[in-house]
Protein backbone atom coordinates (compact mmCIF):
# COMPACT_ATOMS: atom_id res chain seq x y z
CA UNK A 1 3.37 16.57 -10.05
CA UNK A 2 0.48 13.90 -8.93
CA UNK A 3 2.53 10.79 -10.07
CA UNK A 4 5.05 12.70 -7.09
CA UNK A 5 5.21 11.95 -3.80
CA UNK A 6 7.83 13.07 -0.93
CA UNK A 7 10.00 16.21 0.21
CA UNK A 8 13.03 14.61 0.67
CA UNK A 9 12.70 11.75 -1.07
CA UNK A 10 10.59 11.31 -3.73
CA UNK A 11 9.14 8.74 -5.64
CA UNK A 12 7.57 8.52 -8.99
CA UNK A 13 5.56 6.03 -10.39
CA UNK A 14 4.89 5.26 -14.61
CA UNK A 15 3.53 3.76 -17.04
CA UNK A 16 0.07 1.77 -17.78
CA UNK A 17 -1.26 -1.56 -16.80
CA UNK A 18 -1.34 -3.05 -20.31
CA UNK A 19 1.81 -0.55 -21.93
CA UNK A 20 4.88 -1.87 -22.50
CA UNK A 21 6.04 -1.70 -18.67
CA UNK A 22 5.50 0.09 -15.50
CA UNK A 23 7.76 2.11 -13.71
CA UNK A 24 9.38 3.81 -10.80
CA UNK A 25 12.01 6.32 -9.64
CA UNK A 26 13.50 6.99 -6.11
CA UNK A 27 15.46 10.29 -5.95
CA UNK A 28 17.31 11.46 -2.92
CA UNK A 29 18.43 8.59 -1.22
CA UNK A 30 21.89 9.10 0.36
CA UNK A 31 24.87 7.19 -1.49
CA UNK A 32 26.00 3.71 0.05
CA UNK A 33 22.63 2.24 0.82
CA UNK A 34 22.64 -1.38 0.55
CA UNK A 35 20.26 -2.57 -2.51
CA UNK A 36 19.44 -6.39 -2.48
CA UNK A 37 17.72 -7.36 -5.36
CA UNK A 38 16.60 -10.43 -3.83
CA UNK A 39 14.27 -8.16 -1.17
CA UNK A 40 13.20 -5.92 -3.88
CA UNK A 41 12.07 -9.93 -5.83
CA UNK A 42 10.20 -10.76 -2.41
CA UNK A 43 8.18 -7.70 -2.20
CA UNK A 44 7.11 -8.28 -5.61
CA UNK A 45 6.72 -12.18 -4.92
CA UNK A 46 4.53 -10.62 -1.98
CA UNK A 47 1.98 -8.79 -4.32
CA UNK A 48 2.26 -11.11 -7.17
CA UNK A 49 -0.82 -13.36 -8.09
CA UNK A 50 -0.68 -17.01 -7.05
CA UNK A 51 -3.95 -18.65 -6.86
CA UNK A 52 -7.62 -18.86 -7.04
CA UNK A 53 -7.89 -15.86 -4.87
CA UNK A 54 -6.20 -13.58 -7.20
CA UNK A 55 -6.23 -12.37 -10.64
CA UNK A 56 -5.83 -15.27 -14.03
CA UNK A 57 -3.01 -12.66 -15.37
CA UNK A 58 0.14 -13.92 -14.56
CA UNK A 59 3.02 -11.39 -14.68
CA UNK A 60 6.12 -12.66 -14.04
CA UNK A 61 7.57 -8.87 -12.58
CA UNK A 62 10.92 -9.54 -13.83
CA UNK A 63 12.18 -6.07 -13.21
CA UNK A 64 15.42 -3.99 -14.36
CA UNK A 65 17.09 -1.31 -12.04
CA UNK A 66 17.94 0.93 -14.86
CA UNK A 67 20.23 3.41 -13.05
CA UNK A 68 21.27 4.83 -9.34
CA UNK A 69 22.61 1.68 -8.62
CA UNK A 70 26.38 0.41 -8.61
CA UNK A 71 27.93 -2.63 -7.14
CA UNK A 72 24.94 -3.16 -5.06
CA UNK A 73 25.06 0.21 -2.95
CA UNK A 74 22.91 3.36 -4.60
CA UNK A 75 25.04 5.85 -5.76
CA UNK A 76 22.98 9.22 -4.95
CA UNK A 77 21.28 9.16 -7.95
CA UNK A 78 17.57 8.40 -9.04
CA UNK A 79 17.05 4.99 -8.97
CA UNK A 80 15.10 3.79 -11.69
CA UNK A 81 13.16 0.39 -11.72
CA UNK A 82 11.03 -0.89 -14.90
CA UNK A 83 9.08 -4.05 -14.73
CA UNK A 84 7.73 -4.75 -18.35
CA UNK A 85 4.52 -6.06 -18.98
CA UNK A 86 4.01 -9.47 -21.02
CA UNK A 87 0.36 -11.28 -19.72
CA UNK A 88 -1.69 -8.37 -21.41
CA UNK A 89 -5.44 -8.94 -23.02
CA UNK A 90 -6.36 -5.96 -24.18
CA UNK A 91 -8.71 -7.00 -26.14
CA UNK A 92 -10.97 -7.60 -23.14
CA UNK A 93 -11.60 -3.73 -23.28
CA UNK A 94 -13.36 -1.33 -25.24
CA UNK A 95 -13.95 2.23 -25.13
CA UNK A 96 -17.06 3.47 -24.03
CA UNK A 97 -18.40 1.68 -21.51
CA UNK A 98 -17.71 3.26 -17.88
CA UNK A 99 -17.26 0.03 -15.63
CA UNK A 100 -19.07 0.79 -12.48
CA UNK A 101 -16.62 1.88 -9.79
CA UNK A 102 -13.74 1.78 -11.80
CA UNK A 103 -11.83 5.24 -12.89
CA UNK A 104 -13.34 5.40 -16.61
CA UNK A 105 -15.72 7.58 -16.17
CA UNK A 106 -13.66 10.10 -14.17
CA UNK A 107 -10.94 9.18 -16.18
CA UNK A 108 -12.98 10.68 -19.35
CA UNK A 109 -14.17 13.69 -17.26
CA UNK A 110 -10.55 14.22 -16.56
CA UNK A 111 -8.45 13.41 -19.48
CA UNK A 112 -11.33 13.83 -22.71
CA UNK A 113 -10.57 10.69 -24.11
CA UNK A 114 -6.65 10.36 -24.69
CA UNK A 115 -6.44 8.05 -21.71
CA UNK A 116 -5.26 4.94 -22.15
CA UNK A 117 -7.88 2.86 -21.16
CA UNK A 118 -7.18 -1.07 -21.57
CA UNK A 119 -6.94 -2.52 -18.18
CA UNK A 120 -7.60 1.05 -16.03
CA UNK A 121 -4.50 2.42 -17.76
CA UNK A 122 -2.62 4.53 -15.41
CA UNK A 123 -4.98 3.97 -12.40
CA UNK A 124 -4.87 0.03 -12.88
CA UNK A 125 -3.90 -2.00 -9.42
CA UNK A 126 -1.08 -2.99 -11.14
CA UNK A 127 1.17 0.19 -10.77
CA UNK A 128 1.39 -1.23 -7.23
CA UNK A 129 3.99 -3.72 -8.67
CA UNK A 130 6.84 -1.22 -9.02
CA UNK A 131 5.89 0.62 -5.43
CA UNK A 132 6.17 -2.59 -4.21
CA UNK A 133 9.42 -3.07 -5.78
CA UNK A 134 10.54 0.33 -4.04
CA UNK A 135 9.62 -0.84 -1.05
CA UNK A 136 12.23 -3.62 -1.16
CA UNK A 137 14.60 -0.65 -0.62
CA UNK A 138 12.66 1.64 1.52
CA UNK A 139 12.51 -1.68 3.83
CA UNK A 140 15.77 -2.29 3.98
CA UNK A 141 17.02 0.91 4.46
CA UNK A 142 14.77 0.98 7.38
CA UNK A 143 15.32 -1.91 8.83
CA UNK A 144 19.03 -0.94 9.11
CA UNK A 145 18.04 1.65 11.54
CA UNK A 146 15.68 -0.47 13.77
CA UNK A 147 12.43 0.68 12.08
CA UNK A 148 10.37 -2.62 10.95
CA UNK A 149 6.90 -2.31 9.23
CA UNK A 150 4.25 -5.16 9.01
CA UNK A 151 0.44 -5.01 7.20
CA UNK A 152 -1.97 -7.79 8.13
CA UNK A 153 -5.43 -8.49 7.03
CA UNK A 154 -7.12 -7.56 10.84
CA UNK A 155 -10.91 -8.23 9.39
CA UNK A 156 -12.87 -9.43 5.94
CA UNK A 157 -16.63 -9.99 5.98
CA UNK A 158 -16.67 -9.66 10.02
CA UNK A 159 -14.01 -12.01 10.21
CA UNK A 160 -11.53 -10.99 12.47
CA UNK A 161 -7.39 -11.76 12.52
CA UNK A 162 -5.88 -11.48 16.16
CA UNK A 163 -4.22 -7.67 16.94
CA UNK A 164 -0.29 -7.08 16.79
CA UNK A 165 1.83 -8.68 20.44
CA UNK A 166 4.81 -9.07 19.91
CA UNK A 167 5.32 -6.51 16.91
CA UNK A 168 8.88 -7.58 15.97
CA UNK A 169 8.14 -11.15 15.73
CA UNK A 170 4.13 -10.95 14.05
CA UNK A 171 6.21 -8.11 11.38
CA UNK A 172 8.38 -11.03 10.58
CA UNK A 173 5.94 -13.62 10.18
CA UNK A 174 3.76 -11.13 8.13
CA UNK A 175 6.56 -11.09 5.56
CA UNK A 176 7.00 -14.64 5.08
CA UNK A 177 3.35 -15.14 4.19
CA UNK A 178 1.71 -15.14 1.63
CA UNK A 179 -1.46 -14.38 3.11
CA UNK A 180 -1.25 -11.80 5.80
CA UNK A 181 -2.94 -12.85 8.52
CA UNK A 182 -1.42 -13.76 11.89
CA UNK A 183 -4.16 -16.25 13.24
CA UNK A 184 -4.06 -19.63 11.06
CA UNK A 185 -8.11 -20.31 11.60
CA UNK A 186 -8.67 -16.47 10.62
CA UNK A 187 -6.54 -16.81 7.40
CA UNK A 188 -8.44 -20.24 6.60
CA UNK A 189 -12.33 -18.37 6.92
CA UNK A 190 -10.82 -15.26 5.28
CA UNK A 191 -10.20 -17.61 2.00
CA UNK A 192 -12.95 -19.36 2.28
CA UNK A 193 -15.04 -16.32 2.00
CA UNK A 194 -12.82 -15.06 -0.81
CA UNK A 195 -13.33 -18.17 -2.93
CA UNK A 196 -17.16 -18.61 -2.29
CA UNK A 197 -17.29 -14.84 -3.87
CA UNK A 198 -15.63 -15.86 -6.79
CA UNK A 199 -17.89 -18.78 -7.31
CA UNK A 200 -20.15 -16.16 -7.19
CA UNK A 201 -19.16 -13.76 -9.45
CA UNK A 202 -18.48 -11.36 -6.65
CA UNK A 203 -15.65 -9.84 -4.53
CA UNK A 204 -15.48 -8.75 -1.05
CA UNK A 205 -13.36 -6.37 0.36
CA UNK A 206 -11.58 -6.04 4.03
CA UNK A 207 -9.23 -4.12 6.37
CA UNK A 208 -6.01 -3.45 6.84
CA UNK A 209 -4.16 -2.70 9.92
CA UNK A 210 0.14 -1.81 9.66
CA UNK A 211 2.50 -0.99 12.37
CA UNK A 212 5.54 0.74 12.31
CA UNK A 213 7.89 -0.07 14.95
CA UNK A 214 11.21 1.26 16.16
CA UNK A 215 10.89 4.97 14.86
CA UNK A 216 12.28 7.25 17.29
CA UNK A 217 9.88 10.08 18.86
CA UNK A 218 10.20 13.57 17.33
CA UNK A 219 9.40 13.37 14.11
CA UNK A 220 6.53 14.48 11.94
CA UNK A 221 5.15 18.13 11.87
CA UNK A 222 2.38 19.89 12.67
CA UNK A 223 -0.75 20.44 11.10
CA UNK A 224 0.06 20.05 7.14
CA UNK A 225 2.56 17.80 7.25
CA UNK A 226 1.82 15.70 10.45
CA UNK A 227 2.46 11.93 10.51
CA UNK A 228 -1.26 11.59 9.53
CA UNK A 229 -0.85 13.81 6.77
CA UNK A 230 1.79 12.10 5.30
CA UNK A 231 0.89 8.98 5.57
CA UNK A 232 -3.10 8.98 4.71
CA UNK A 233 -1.75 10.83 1.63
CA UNK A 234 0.32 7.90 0.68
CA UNK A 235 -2.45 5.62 1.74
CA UNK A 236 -4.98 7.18 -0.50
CA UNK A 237 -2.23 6.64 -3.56
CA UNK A 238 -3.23 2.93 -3.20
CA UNK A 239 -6.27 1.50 -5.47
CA UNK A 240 -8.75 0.74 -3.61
CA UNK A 241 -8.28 2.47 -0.32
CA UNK A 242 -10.90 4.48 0.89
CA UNK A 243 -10.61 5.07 4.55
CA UNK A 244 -7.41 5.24 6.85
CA UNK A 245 -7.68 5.67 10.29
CA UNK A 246 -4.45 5.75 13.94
CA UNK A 247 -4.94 4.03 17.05
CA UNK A 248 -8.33 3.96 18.03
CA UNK A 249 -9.61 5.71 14.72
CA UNK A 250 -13.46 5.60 14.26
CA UNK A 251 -13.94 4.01 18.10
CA UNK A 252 -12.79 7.41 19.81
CA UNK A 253 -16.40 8.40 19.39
CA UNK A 254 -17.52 6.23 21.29
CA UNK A 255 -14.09 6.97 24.36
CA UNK A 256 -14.23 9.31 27.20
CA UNK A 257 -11.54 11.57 27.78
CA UNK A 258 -10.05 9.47 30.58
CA UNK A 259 -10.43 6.11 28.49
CA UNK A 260 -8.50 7.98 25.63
CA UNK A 261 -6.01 9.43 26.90
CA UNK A 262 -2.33 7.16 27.32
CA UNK A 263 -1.07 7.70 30.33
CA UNK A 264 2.77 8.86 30.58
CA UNK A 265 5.22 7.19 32.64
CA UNK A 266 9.54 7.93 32.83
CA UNK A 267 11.91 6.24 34.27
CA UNK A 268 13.37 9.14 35.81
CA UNK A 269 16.07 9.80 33.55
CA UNK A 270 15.51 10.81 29.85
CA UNK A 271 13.40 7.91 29.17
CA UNK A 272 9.26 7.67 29.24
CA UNK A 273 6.80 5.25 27.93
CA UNK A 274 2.93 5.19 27.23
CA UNK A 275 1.13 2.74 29.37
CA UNK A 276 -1.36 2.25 26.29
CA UNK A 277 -1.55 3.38 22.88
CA UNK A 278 -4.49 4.46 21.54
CA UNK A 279 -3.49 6.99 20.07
CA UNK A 280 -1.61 4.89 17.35
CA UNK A 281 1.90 6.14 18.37
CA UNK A 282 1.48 9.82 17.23
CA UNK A 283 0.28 12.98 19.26
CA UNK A 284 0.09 16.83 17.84
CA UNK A 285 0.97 14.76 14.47
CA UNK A 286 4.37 13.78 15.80
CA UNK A 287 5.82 10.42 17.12
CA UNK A 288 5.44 9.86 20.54
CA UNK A 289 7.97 6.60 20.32
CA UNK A 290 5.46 4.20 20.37
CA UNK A 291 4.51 1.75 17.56
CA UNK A 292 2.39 3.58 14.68
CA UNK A 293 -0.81 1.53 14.13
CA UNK A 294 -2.60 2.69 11.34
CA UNK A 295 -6.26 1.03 9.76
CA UNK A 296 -6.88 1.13 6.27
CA UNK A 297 -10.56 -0.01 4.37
CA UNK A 298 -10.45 -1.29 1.09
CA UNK A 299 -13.41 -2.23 -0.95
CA UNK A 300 -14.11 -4.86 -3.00
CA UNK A 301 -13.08 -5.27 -6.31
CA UNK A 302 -15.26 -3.65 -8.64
CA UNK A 303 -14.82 -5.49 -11.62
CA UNK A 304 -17.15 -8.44 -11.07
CA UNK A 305 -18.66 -10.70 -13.35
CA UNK A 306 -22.41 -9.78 -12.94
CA UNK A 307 -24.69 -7.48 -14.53
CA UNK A 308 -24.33 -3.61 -13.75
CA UNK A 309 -26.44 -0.69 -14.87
CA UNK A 310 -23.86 1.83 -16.55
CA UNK A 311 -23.47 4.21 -18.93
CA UNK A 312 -21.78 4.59 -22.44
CA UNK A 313 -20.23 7.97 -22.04
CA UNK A 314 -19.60 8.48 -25.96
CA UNK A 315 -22.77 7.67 -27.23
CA UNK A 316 -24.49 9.12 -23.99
CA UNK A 317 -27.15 5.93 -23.92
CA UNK A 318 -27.73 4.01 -20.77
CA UNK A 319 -26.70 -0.05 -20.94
CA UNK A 320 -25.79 -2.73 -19.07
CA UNK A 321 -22.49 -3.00 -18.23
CA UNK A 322 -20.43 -6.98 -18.00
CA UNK A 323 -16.92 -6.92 -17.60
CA UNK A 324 -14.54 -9.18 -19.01
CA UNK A 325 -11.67 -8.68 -17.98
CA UNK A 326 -9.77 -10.49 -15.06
CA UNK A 327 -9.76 -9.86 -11.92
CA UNK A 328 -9.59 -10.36 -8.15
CA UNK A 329 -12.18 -11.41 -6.22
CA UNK A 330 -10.28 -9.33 -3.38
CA UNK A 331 -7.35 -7.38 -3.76
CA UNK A 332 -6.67 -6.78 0.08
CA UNK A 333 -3.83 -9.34 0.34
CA UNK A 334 -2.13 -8.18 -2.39
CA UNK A 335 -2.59 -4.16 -1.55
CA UNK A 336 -0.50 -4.98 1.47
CA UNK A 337 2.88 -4.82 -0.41
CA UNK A 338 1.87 -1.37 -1.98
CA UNK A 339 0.83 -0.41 1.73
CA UNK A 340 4.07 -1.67 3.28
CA UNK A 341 6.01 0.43 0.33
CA UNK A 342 4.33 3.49 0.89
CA UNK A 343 4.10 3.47 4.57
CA UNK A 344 8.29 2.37 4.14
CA UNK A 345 8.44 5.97 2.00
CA UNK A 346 6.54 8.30 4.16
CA UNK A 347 8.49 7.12 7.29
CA UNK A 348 12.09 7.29 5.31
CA UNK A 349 11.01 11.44 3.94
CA UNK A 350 9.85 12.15 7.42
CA UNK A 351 13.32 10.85 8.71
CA UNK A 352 15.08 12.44 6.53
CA UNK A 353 13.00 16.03 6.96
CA UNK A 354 14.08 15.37 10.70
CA UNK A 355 17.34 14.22 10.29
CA UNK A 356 18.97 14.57 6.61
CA UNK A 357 18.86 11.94 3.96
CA UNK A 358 22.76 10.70 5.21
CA UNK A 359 20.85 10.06 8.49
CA UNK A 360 19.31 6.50 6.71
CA UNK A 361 22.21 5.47 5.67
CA UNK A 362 22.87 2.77 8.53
């Protein structure tokens, strides 16, 4: 199923951005995993719209866990979460009109007109709200076994954030801000290039970089379902994204052999470390022990509130296309949640391939 994801565990996401709610369901987590609602309202705090650098529609998110969850501990059952929709204008859309790079046209190829299309419909940004919600789970669950996972804005518009040093403590000041970034006079040029787009009419887009630290070496498999596999998969899932990239990515053109290459050292026992990490924490699509690092591109919004040549795909004329609609002048702040969520769930199924699902439970 494409709303699907996961072998082990599997999540499914529902519903459409101006329908009565959206949705998700976790299925095959292990009974007795702590569920604190109050994570699950931070990661949705964490993705929610706040200010001038985010969408006018103000959802409040206040979500439901519907089932698979007893006393505060799942119970080995789905878990179902539903966040209803309220701040909807769906009048602000019509039919017709393929907004350039949005999903309408596609959508139409696809789906021959019995898509719901106010807001994007099912490929609106804001089916990230109930991953997000997953992912105060996933987190927790994770972070009971010493795995921690942090997303930070590392570049917008040639702007750059500092790089990951001390991953435990920059993970925990990434999830107590509201905007990701770990350098105060980045995160103060990074909005101030946000907010002159929207003056503009415009958007801008940026890069994401997430570690994932504590996971144990071992795990993954290779070829199709390699820790790249899984996890670009996932990455791909999120609006927006459209290129992922480990350790030194796109720059290992431009590397040598011997300036690629992390060097091995043990401690003459069982233990061994990488002197450097380029490769992002993964070899042969399995964890080496080292911190993941993974680099994710997403593009600017495309709703914008300039003119765009388009086309109306019922009455097959050309026209000029100017959205109405709300939106973000960037989205990369928010996307982080989603990304956190998703990275949370292809680290937990690869676990519990490895392991068993009763190997998460802490």
């Amino acid at each position: 199923m494409s709303n699907t994801f996961g072998s082990m565990i599997r999540m499914t996401v529902f519903g459409e951005s101006h329908g009565p709610a959206v949705g998700v369901v976790l299925d095959g987590l292990a009974p007795g995993i702590p569920v604190d609602e109050d994570a699950v309202r931070h990661e949705l705090d964490l993705r929610r719209p706040a200010d001038s650098l985010s969408t006018a529609r103000r959802e409040a998110d206040e979500f439901v866990i519907e089932s698979g969850v007893f006393r505060g501990m799942t119970t080995g059952t789905p878990v179902a979460i539903v966040i209803p929709n309220h701040d909807a204008r769906s009048g602000d859309y019509s039919y017709g009109v393929a907004r350039p790079g949005h999903a309408d046209l596609t959508a139409r190829l696809r789906y021959g007109g019995f898509e719901d299309y106010r807001g994007g419909g099912h490929f609106s940004g804001r089916l990230t709200a109930p991953i997000a919600a997953a992912g105060g789970i996933l987190r927790g669950m994770l972070k009971a076994k010493g795995i921690l996972i942090g997303t930070h804005i590392c570049s917008l518009m040639r702007i750059y954030d500092r790089a990951f040093g001390d991953y435990a403590a920059d993970i925990e000041a990434l999830h107590n801000r509201a905007f990701p970034v770990l350098d105060d006079g980045a995160a103060d040029a990074m909005r101030a290039v946000i907010e002159a787009a929207r003056a503009e009419g415009d958007s801008v887009g940026g890069m994401l970089e997430t570690a994932v630290l504590g996971i144990p070496g071992g795990v993954g498999e290779p070829f199709f379902d390699s820790v790249e596999s899984v996890l670009s998969h996932l990455m791909f899932s999120v609006p927006a994204v459209k290129s992922v990239e480990f350790g030194e990515g796109v720059n290992f053109a431009n590397l040598r052999g011997s300036e690629a290459n992390d060097a091995i050292r043990t401690d003459g026992e069982d233990g061994f470390s990488l002197v450097t990490n380029h490769s992002g924490g993964i070899g042969g699509g399995i964890t080496n022990g080292a911190p993941i690092l993974m680099r994710l591109t997403v593009r600017a919004t495309p709703t914008i509130a300039k003119a765009q040549d388009s086309v109306n795909f019922v009455t097959h004329e050309n026209v000029v296309c100017e959205s109405r609609g709300r939106h973000d002048p960037c989205v990369a702040h928010r996307a982080r949640a989603a990304v956190d969520a998703l990275s949370a769930l292809g680290i937990a199924d690869l676990l519990a391939v490895r392991y068993g699902p009763e190997w998460l439970r802490a």
